[in-house]
Every structure is written in C-alpha cells, then in structure tokens.
C-alpha atoms as a PDB file:
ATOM      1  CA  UNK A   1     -41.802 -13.028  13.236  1.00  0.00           C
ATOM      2  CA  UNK A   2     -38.464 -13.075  11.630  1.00  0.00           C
ATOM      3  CA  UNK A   3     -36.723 -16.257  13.220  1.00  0.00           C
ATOM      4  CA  UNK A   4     -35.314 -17.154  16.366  1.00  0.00           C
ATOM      5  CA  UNK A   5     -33.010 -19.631  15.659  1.00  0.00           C
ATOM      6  CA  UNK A   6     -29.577 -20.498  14.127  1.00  0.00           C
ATOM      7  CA  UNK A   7     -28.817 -20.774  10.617  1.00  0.00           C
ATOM      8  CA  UNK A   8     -31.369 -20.592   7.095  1.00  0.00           C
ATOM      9  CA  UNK A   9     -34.161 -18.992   6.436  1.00  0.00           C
ATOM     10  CA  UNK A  10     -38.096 -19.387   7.965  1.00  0.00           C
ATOM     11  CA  UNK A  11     -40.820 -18.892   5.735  1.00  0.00           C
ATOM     12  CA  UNK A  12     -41.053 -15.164   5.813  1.00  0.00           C
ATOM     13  CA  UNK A  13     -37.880 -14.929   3.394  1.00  0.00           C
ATOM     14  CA  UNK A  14     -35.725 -13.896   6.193  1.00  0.00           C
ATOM     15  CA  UNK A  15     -32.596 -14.650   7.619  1.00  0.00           C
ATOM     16  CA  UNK A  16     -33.644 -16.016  11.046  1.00  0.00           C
ATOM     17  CA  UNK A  17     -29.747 -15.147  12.611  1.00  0.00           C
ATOM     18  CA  UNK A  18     -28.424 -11.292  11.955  1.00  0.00           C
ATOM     19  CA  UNK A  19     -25.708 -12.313  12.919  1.00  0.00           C
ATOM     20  CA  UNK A  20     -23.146 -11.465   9.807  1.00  0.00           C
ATOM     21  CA  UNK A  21     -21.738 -14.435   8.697  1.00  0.00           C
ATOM     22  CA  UNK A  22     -25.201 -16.201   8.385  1.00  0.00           C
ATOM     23  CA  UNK A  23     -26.793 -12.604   7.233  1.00  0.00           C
ATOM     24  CA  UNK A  24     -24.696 -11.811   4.583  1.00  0.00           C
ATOM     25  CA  UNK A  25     -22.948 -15.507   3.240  1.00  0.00           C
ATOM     26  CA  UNK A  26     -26.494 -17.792   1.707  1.00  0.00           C
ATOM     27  CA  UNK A  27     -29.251 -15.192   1.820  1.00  0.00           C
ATOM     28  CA  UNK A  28     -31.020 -13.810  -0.958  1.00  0.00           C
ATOM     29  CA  UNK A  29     -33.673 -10.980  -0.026  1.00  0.00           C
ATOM     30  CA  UNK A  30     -37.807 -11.829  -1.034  1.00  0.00           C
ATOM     31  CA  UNK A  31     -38.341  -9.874  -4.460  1.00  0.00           C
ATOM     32  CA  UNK A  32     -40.778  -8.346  -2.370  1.00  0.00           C
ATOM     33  CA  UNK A  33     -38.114  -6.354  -0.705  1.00  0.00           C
ATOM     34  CA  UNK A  34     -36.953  -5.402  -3.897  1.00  0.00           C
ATOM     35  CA  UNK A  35     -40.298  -4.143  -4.904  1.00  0.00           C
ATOM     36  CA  UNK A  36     -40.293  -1.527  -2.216  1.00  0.00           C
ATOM     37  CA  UNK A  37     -37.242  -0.054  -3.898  1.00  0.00           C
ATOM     38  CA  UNK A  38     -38.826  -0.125  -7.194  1.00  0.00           C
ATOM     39  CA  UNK A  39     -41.952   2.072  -5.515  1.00  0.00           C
ATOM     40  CA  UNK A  40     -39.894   4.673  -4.216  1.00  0.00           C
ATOM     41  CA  UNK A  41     -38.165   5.443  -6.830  1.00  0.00           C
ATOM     42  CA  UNK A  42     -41.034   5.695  -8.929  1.00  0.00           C
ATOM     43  CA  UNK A  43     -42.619   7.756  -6.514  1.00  0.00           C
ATOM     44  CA  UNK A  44     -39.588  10.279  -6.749  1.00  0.00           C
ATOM     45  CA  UNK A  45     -39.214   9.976 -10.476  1.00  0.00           C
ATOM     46  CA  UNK A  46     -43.143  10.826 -11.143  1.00  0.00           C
ATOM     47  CA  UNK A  47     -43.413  13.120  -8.569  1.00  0.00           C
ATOM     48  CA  UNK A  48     -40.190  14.787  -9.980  1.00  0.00           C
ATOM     49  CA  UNK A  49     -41.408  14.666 -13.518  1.00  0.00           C
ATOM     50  CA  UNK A  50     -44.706  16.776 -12.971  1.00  0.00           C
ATOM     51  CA  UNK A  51     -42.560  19.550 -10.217  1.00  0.00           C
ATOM     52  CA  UNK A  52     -40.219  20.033 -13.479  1.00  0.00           C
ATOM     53  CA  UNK A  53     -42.950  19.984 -16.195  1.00  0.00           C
ATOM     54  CA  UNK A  54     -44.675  23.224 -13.775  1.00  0.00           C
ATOM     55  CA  UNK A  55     -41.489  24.790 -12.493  1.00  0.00           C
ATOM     56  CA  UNK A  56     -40.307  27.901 -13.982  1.00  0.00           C
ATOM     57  CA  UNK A  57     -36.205  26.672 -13.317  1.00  0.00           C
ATOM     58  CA  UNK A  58     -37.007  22.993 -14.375  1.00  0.00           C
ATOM     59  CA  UNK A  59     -33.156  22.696 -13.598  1.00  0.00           C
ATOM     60  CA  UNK A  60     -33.381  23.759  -9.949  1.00  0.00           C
ATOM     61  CA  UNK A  61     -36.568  21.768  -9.295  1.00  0.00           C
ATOM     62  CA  UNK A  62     -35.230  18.595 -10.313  1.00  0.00           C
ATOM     63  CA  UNK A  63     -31.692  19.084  -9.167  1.00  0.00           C
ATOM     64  CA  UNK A  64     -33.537  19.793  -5.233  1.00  0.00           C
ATOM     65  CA  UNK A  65     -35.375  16.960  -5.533  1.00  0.00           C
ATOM     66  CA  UNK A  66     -32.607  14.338  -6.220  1.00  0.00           C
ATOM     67  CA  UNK A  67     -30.509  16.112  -3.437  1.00  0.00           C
ATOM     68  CA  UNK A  68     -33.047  16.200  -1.026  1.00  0.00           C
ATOM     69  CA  UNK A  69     -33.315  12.038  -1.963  1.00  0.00           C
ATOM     70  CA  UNK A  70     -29.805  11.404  -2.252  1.00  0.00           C
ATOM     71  CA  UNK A  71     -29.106  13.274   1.262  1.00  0.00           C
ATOM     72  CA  UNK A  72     -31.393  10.843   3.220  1.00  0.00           C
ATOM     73  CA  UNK A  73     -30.581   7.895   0.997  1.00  0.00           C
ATOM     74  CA  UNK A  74     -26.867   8.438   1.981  1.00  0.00           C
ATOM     75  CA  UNK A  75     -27.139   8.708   5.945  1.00  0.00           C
ATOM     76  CA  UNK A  76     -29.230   5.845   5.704  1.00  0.00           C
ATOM     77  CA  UNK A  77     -27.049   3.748   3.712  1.00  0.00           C
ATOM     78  CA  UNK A  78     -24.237   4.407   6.415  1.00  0.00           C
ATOM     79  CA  UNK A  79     -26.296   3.123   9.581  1.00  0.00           C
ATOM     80  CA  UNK A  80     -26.877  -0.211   7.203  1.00  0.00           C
ATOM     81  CA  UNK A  81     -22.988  -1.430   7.135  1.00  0.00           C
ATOM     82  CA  UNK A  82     -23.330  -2.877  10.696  1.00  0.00           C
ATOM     83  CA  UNK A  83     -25.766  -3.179  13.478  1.00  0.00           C
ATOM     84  CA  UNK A  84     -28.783  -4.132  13.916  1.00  0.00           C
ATOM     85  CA  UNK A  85     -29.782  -1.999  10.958  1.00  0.00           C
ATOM     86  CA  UNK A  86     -27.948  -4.197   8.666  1.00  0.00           C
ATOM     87  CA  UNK A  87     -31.362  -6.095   7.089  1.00  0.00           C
ATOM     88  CA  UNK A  88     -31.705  -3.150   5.294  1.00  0.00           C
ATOM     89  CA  UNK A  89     -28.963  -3.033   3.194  1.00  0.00           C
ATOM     90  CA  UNK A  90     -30.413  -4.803   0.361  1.00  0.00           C
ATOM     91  CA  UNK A  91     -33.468  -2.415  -0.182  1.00  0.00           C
ATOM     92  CA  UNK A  92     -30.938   0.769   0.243  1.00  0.00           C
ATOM     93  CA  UNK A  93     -28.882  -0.884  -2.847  1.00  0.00           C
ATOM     94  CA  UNK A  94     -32.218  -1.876  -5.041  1.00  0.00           C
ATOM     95  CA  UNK A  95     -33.150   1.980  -4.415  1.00  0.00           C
ATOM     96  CA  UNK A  96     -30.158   3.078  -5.597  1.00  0.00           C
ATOM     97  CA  UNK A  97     -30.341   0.604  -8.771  1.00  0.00           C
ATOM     98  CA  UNK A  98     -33.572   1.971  -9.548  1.00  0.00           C
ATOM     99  CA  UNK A  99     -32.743   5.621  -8.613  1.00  0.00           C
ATOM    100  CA  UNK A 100     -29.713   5.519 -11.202  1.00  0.00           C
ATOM    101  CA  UNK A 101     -32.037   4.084 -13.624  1.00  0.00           C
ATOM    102  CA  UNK A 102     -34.124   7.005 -13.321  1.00  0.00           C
ATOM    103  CA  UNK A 103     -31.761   9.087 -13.393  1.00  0.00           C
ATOM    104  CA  UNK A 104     -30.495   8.309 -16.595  1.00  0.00           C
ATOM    105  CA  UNK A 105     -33.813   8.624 -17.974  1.00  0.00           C
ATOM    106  CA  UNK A 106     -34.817  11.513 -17.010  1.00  0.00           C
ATOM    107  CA  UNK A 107     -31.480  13.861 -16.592  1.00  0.00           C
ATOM    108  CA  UNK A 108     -30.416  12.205 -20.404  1.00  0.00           C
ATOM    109  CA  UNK A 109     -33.240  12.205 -22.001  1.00  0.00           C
ATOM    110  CA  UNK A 110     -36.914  13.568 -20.783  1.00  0.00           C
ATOM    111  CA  UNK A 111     -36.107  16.678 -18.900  1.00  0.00           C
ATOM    112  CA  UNK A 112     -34.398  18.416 -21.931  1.00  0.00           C
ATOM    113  CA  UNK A 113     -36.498  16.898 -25.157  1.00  0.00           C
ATOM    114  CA  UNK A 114     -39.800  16.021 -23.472  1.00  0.00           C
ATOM    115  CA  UNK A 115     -40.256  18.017 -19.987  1.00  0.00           C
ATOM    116  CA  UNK A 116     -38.973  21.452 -20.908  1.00  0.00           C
ATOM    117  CA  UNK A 117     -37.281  22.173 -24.299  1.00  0.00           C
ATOM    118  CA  UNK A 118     -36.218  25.622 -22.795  1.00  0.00           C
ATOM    119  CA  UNK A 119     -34.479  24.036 -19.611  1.00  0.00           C
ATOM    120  CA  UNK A 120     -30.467  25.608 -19.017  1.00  0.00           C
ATOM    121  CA  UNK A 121     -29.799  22.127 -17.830  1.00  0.00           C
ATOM    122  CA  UNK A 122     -27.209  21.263 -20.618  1.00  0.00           C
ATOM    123  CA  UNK A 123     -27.657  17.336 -19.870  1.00  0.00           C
ATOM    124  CA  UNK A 124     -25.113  14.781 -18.372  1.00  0.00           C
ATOM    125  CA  UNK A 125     -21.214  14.667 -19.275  1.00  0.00           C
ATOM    126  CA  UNK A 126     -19.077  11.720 -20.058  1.00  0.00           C
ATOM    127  CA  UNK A 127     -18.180  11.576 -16.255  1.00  0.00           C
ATOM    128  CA  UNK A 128     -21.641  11.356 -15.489  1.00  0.00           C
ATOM    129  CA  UNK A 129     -23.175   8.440 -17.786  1.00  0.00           C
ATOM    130  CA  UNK A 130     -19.937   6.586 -16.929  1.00  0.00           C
ATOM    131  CA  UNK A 131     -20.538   7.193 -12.924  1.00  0.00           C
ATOM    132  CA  UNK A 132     -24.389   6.085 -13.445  1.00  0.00           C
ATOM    133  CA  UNK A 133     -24.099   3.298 -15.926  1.00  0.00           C
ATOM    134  CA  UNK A 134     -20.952   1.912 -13.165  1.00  0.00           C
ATOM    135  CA  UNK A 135     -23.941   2.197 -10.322  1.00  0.00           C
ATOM    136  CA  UNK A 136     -26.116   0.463 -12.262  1.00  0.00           C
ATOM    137  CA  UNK A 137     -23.879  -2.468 -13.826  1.00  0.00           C
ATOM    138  CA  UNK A 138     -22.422  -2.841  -9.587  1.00  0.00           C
ATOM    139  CA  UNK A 139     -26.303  -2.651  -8.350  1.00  0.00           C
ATOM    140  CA  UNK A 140     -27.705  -5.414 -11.093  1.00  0.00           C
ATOM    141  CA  UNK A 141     -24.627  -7.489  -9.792  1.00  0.00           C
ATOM    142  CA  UNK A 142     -25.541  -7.400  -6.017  1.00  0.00           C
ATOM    143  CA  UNK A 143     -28.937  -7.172  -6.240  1.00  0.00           C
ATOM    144  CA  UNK A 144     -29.726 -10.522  -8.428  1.00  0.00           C
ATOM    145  CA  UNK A 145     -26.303 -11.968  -9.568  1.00  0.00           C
ATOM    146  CA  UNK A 146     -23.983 -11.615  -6.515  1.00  0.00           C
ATOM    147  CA  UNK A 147     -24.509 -12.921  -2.943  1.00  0.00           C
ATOM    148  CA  UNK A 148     -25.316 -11.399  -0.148  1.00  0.00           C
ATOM    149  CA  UNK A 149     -21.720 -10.277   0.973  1.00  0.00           C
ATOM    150  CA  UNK A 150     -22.118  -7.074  -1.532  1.00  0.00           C
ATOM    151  CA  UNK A 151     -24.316  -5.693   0.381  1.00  0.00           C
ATOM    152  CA  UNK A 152     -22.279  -4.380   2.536  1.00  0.00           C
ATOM    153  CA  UNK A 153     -20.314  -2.400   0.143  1.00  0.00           C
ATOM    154  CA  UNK A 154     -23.195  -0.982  -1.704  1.00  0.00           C
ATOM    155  CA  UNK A 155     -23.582   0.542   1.777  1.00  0.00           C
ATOM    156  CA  UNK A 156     -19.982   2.139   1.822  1.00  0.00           C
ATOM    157  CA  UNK A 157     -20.554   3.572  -2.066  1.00  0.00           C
ATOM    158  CA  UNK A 158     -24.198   4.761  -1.380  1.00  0.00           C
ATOM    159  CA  UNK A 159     -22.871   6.779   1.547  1.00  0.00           C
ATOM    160  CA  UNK A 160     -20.837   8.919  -0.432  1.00  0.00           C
ATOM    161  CA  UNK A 161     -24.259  10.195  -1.705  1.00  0.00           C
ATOM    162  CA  UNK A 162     -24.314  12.878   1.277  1.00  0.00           C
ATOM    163  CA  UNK A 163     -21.814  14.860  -0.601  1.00  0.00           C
ATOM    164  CA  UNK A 164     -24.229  15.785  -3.147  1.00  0.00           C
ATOM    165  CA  UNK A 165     -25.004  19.141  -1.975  1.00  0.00           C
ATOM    166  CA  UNK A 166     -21.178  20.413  -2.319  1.00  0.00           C
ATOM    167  CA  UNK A 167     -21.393  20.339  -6.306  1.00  0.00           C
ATOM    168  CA  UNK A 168     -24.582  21.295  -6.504  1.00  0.00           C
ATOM    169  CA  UNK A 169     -24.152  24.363  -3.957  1.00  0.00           C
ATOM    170  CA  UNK A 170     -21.094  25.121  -6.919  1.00  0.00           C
ATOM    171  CA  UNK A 171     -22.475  25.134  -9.666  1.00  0.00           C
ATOM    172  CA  UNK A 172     -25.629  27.296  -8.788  1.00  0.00           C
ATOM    173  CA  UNK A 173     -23.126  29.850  -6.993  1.00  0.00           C
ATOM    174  CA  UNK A 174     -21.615  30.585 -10.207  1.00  0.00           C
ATOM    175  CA  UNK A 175     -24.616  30.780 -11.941  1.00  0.00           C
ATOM    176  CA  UNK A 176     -25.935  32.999  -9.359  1.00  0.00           C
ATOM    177  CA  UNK A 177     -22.699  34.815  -9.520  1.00  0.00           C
ATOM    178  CA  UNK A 178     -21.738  34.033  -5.403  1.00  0.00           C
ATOM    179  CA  UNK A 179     -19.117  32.366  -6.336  1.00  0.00           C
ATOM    180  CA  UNK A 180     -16.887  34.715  -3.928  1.00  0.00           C
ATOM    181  CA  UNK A 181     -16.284  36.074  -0.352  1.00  0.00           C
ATOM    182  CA  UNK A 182     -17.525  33.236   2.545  1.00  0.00           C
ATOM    183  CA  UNK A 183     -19.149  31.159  -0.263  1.00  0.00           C
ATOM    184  CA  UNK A 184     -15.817  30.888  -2.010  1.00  0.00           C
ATOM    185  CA  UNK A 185     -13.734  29.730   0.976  1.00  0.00           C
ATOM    186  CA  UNK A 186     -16.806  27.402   2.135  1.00  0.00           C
ATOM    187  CA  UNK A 187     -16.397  25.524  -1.381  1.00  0.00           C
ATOM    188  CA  UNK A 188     -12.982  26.089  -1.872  1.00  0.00           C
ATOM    189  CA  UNK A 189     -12.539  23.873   1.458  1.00  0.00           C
ATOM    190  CA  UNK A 190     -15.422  21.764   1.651  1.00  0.00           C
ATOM    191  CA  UNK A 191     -15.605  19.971  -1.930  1.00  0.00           C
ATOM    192  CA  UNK A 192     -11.807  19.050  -1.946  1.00  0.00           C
ATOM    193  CA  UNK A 193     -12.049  17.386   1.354  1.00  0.00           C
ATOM    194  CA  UNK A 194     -15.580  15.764   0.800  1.00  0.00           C
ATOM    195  CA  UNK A 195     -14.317  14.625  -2.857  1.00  0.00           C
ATOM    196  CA  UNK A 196     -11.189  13.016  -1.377  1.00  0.00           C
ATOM    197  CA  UNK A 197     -13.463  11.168   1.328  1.00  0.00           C
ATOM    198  CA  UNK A 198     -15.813   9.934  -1.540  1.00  0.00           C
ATOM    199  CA  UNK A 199     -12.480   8.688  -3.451  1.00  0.00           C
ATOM    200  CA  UNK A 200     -11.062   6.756  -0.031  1.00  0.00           C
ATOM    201  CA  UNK A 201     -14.497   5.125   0.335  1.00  0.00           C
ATOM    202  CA  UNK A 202     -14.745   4.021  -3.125  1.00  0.00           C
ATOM    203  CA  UNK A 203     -11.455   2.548  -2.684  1.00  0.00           C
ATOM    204  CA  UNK A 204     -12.337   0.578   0.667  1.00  0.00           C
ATOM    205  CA  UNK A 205     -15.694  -0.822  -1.007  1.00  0.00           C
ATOM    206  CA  UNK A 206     -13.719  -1.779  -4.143  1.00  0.00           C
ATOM    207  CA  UNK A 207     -10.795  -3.332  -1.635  1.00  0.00           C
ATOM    208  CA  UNK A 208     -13.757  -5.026   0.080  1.00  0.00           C
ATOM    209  CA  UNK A 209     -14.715  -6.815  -3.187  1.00  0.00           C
ATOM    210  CA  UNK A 210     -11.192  -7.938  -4.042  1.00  0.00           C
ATOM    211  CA  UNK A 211     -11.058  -9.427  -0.632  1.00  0.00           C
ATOM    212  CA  UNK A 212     -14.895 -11.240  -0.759  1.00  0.00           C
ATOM    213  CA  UNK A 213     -13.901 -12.468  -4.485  1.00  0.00           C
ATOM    214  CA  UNK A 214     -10.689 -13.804  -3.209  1.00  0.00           C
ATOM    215  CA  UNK A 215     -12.174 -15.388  -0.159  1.00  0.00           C
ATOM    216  CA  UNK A 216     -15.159 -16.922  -2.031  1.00  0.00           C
ATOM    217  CA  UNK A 217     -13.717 -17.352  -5.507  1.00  0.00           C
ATOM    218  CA  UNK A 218     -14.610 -16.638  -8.485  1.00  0.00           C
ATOM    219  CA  UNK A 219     -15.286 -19.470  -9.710  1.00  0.00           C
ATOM    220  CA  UNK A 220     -18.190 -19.248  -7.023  1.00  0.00           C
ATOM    221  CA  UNK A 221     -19.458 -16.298  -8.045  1.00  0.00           C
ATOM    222  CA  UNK A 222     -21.007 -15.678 -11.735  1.00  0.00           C
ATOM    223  CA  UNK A 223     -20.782 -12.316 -13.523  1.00  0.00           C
ATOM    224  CA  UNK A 224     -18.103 -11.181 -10.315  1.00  0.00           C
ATOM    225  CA  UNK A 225     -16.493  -9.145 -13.686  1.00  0.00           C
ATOM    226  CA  UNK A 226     -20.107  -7.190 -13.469  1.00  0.00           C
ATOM    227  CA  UNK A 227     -19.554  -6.056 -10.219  1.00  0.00           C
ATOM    228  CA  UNK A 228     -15.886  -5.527 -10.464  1.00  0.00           C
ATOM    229  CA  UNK A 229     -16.284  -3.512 -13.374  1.00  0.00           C
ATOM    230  CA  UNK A 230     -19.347  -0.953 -12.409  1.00  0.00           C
ATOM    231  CA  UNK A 231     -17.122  -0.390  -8.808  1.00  0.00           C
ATOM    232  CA  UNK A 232     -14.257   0.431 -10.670  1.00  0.00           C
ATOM    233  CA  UNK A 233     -16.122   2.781 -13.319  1.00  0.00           C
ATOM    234  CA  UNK A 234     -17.324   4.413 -10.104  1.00  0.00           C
ATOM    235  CA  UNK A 235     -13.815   4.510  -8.532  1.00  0.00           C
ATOM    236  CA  UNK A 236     -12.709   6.435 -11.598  1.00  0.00           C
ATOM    237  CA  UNK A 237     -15.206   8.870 -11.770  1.00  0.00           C
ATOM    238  CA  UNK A 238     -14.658   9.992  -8.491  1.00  0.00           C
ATOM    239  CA  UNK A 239     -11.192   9.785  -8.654  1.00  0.00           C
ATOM    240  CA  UNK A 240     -11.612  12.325 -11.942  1.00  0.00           C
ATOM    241  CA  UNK A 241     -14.037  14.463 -10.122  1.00  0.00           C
ATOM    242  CA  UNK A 242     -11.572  14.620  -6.987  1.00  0.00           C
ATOM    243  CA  UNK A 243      -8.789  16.242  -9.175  1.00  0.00           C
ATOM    244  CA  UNK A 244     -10.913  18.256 -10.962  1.00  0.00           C
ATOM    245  CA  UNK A 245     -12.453  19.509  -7.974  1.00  0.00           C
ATOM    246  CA  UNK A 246      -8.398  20.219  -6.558  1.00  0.00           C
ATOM    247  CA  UNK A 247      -7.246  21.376  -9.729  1.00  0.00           C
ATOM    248  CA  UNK A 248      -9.880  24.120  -9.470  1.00  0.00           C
ATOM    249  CA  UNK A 249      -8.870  25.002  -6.197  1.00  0.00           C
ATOM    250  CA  UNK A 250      -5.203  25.441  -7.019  1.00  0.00           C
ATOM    251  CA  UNK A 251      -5.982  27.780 -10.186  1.00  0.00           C
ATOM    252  CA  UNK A 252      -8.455  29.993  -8.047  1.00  0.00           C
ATOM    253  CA  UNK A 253      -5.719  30.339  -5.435  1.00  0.00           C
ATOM    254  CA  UNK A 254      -3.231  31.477  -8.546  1.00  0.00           C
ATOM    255  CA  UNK A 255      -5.446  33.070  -9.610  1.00  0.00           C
ATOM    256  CA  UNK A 256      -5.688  35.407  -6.402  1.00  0.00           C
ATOM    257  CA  UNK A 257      -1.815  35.020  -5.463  1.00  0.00           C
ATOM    258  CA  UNK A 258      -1.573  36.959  -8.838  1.00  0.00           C
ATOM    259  CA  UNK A 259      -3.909  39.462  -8.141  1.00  0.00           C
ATOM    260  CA  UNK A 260      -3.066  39.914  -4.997  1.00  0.00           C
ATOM    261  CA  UNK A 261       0.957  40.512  -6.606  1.00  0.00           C
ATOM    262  CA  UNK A 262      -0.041  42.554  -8.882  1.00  0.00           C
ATOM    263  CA  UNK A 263      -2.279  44.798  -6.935  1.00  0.00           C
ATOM    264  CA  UNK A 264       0.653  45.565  -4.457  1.00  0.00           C
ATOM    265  CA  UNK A 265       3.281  46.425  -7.464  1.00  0.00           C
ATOM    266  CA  UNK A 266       0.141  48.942  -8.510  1.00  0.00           C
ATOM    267  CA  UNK A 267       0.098  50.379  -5.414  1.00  0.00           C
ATOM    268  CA  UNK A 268       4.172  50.866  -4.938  1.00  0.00           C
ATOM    269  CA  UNK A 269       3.986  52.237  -8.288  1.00  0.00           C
ATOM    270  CA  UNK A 270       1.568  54.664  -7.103  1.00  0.00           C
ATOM    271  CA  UNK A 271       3.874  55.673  -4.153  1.00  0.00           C
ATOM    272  CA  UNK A 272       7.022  56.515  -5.676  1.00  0.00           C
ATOM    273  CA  UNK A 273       4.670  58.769  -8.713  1.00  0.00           C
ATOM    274  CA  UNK A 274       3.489  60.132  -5.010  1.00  0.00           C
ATOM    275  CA  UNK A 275       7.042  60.590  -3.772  1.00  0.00           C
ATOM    276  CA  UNK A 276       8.451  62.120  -7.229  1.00  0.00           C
ATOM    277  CA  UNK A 277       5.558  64.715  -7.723  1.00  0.00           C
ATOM    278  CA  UNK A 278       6.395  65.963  -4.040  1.00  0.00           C
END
C-alpha cells in the first residue's frame, strides 16, 4: 500500500501522509512516475505522426489531436491542485514537459520538412517557441530541480490548457470563411474572456512561486531562476496573446460601427434623391 503513517516515505516511493505540508515540502516522485509521462506522450506524438503523414489536411489532423490531448490534460490538471487527487500532480507536469517537447519537434520541425512538404501549416511564431520553450525550462525545474511545492502550480498553468479550442475554433473559421454571424459573436466573446482567465491564472501560479521562493529561500532552492524564468516567459505570452486577442475584438467592432455608419448615410442619401425626384 501507500503508507499509513505520519511523515517520510515507505518503500513504494510514496509519500505515506497526503496531507499537504508533508506531500508537497521533502518528496520527490519515483522516476517511475515520470516514465508514465514519458509513454504517453510518445504514444500521442507517434500516433500523431503517422494520422498526419496519411491525412489529406495534415494541419487539421494534428491540430485535433493536440486539442483533443490538451482538453483532457487541462481538466485533469485542475482536479490535481487539492484533494485527494493531489498525488497526481507530478505525472500531469512530466506530461506536459514531455508534451511541449514534442511539440516543438514536431509543429517546428517534422510536420512541415519531413511529414508533409505540402502542409498550409505555416509553422510556429515567435509567441509560440517562446510560450513552449517557457513550459519546458518551468517543467525541467519542477520536475527534477525544484521541490515538490511546484507542483502545485504546474497544476494552475496546465489548466489553462482547456482554452485551446477557442484559437483553434478561430483560426479554422477564417480559413473556412465562418468567420461571421453566431460564429463571430461566439469568438468575439469567448476568446477575450477565456484569454484574460489564462492571463489571471498565470499570474496566481507565478505569485505562488514568489511566495514558495520567499518562504523557502533561495538559497534553498538551486536553479529557482529556471523556474522563475520559464513562468514568466509563459506569463508574457499570454499576456501578448490576451491583447492581441482584445485588440482584434475592438477593430472588428470598428470595423462594423463604420459600416454600420456608413450604410445608414447611404440609405438617407437614397431618401432625399427619393424625395427630390417626387
């Protein structure tokens, strides 16, 4: 079993107390653990890699398949910051470590040279190397150099994850040419509002850290400038994608306000020709 008692470890590798202090303060995860996030992401990435190489939208395929990941990933990350569900945390972050690592590889570099030469996906931006290398530099820092306190706020940034489907949804509605009518107002109100949720729980986890650095000190804890860094590359990427997302927003609106003025002076123009030729 997994302990009965107070504080340590038994001989399975863990903590025998979930209670959080004891959970989250001296214990390191078995590699073991970590191993089971290695195997699903490889499972994802190969499976991914073959659906893309036979797909006729290699773009589509592979963007479905890391939404329909990221979507459970995030929920599940959520249901890890407390409760008895909170022994999990550690293999939801090395998932998400390995998932970004994949990600890199195969969004930068295989799907458009190797894969499918004649894919329309263009490849990442700035914004998104930045957001992915961040992930990985925070998830190499509380997976094997931080303690167990991270975890906890790998949970709050991996929940963001079940946003996903917002920018997605976007960009294949304007290259589907949708982009209008319900869709429009669906996206015009959903992504600003999910975007700035995403930005207030990057800040939380990244107040969380200042807090756990402060109370441990960081003399205490080696590389904390890892971890510290990679949140904060993911706090600005958000942030960036937030008022991008809002800026968008606000020039669709003027662009309609200006329509909409324009297409009213038309029509009084149109009544007083009306009035004069009578």
């Amino acid at each position: 079993t997994r302990g009965s008692g107070g504080g340590g470890g038994d001989d399975d590798g863990y903590p025998e107390d979930q209670n959080e202090n004891v959970h989250l303060d001296r214990w390191k995860p078995p590699w073991r653990d970590y191993f089971i996030g290695f195997v699903v992401t490889t499972t994802v990435f190969l499976s991914k890699s073959l659906v893309c190489w036979c797909a006729g939208n290699s773009e589509l395929a592979a963007v479905a398949i890391d939404l329909g990941f990221l979507c459970f990933l995030g929920p599940v990350a959520w249901f890890t910051r407390n409760g008895p569900y909170q022994s999990f945390r550690h293999i939801v972050c090395a998932i998400m470590l390995m998932q970004m690592v994949y990600e890199c590889l195969f969004n930068g570099v295989l799907l458009k040279h190797v894969i499918d030469n004649n894919t329309t996906y263009r490849g990442m931006d700035a914004a998104m190397w930045a957001h992915h290398l961040g992930t990985i530099s925070a998830g190499i820092f509380c997976c094997f150099l931080g303690k167990g306190q991270f975890y906890k706020i790998g949970g709050y940034l991996i929940a963001v994850e079940v946003t996903t489907a917002l920018p997605v949804a976007f960009r294949n509605a304007i290259q589907s040419r949708k982009l209008k009518g319900n869709r429009s107002i669906a996206l015009g109100i959903g992504m600003p509002l999910a975007f700035i949720w995403r930005s207030g729980m990057c800040i939380l986890g990244y107040r969380r850290f200042l807090v756990l650095c402060q109370k441990i000190g960081h003399a205490s804890i080696p590389y904390w400038w890892m971890g510290g860094g990679g949140i904060g590359v993911v706090c600005l990427t958000n942030f960036y994608w937030t008022y991008k997302v809002i800026q968008g927003v606000c020039k669709q609106l003027g662009k309609r306000k200006k329509a909409t003025k324009l297409t009213g002076t038309a029509e009084l123009n149109d009544s007083k020709l009306a009035i004069q030729a009578s």
